[in-house]
Each structure stands twice: as structure tokens, then as C-alpha cells.
C-alpha atoms as a PDB file:
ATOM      1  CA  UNK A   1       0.000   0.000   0.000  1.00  0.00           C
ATOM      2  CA  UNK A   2       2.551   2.139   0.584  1.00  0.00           C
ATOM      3  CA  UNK A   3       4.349   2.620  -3.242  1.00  0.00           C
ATOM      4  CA  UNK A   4       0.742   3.637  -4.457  1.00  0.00           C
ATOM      5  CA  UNK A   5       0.899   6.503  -2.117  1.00  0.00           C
ATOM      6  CA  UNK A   6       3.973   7.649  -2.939  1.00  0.00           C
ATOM      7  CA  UNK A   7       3.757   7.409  -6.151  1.00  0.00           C
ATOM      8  CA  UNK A   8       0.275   9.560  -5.573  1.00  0.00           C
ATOM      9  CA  UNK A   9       2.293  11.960  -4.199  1.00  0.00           C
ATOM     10  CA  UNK A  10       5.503  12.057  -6.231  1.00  0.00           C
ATOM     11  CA  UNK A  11       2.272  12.890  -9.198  1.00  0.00           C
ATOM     12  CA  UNK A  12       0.774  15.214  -7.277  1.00  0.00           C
ATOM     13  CA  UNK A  13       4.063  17.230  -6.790  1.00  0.00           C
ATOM     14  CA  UNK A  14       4.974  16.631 -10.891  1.00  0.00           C
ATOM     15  CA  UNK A  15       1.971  18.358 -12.148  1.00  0.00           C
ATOM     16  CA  UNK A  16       1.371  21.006  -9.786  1.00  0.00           C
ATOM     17  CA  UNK A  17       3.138  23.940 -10.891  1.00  0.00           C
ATOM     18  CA  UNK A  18       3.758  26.940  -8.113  1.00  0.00           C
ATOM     19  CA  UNK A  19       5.142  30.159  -9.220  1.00  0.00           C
ATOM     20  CA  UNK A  20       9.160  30.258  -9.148  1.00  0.00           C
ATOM     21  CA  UNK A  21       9.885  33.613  -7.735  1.00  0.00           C
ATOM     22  CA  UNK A  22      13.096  33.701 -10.237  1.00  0.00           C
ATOM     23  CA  UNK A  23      14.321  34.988 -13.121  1.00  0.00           C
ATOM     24  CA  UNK A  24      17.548  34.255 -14.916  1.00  0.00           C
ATOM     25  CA  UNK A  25      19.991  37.452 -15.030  1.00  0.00           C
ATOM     26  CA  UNK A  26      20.954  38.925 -18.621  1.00  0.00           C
ATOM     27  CA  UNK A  27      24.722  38.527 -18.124  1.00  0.00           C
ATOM     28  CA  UNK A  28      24.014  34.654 -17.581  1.00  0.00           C
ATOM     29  CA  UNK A  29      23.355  34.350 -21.615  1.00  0.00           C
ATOM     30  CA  UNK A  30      26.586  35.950 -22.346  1.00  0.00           C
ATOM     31  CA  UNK A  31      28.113  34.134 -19.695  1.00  0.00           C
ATOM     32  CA  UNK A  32      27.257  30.414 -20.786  1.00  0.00           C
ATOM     33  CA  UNK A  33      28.281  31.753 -24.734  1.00  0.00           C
ATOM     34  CA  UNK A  34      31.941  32.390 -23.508  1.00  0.00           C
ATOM     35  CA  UNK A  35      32.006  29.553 -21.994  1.00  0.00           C
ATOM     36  CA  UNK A  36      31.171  27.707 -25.016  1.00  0.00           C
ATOM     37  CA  UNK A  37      33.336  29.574 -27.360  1.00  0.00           C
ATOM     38  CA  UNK A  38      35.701  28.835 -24.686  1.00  0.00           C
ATOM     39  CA  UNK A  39      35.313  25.368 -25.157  1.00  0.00           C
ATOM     40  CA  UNK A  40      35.188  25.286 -29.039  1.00  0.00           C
ATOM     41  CA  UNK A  41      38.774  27.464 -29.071  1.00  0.00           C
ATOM     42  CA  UNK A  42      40.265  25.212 -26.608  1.00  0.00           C
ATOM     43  CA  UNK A  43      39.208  21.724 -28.580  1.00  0.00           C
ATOM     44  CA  UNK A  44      40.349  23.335 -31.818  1.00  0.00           C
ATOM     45  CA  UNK A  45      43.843  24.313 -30.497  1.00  0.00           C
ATOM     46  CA  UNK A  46      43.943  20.964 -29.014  1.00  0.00           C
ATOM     47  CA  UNK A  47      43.297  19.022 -32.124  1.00  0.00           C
ATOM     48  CA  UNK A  48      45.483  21.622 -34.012  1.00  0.00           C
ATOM     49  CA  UNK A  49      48.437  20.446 -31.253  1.00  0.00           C
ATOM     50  CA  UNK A  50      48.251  16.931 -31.894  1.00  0.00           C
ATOM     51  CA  UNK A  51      46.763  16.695 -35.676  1.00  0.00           C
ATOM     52  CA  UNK A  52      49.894  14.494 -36.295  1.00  0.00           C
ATOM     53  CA  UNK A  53      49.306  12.203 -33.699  1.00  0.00           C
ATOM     54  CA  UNK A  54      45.484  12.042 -34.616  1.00  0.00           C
ATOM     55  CA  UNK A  55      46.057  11.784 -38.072  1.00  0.00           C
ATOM     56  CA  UNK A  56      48.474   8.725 -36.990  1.00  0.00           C
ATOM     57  CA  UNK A  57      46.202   6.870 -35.187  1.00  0.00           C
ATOM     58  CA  UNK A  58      43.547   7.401 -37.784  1.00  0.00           C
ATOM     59  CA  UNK A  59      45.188   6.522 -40.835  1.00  0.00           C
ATOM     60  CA  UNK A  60      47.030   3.020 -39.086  1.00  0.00           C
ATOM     61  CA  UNK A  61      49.923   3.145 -41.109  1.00  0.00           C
ATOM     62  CA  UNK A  62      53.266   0.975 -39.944  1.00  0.00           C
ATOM     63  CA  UNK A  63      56.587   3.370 -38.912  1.00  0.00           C
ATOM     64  CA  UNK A  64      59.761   2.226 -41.451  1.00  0.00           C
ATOM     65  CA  UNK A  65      61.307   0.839 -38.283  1.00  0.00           C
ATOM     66  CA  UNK A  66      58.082  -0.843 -37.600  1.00  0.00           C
ATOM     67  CA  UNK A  67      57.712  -3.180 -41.080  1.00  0.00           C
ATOM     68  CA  UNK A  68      57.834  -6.718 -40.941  1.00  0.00           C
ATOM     69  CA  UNK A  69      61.235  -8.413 -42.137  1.00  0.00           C
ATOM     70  CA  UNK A  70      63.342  -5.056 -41.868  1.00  0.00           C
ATOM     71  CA  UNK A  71      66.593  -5.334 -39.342  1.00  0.00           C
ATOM     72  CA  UNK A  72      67.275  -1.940 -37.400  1.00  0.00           C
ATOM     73  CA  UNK A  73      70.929  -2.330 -36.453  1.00  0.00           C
END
């Protein structure tokens, strides 16, 4: 019995809407953009860092050292 009445009351809670005394603050918008251009500038300089070794792994290609049969004195 006791599931049905929470779940009663976890409904009533979900559909009742009460006013939210709160409002978000203009500098929050320009705020969450820097923070994504932020993000954007740091992941491109990132992949611009390490393009070779990206590139590398993508591409799966064997070093000359690497090949099978060749002797590296």
C-alpha cells in the first residue's frame, strides 16, 4: 500500500506547478556563450596540437622501423 501513495504523491508534486519567484539574469546568456566559445577554441587548439598524432592513429599506417622483415641495427 505504501508505493501507491507515494507514487500519488511524487504525481501530485509533478503536475502542480507553483510560481518560481526567479528569473535568470541577462549577463548569464553571455556568460554560458563564452564559456562555449571557450570550449570550441580550446578543442580546436587541441586538435590543431596533436593533428599528427590524430592523423596517426587514424590513418594506421606501420613506422619504417616498424615493417615486418626489416633489421634496425
Amino acid at each position: 500500500m505504501t508505493p501507491m501513495w507515494f507514487s500519488l504523491f511524487a504525481l501530485y508534486f509533478a503536475l502542480i506547478a507553483l510560481p518560481a519567484h526567479a528569473y535568470i539574469d541577462p549577463g548569464s546568456g553571455s556568460f554560458i556563450f563564452q564559456v562555449l566559445v571557450g570550449g570550441l577554441l580550446g578543442a580546436a587548439f587541441a586538435v590543431k596540437t596533436f593533428w599528427k598524432r590524430i592523423w596517426g592513429f587514424f590513418s594506421r599506417k606501420k613506422a619504417p622501423d616498424e615493417k615486418v622483415g626489416s633489421k634496425v641495427d
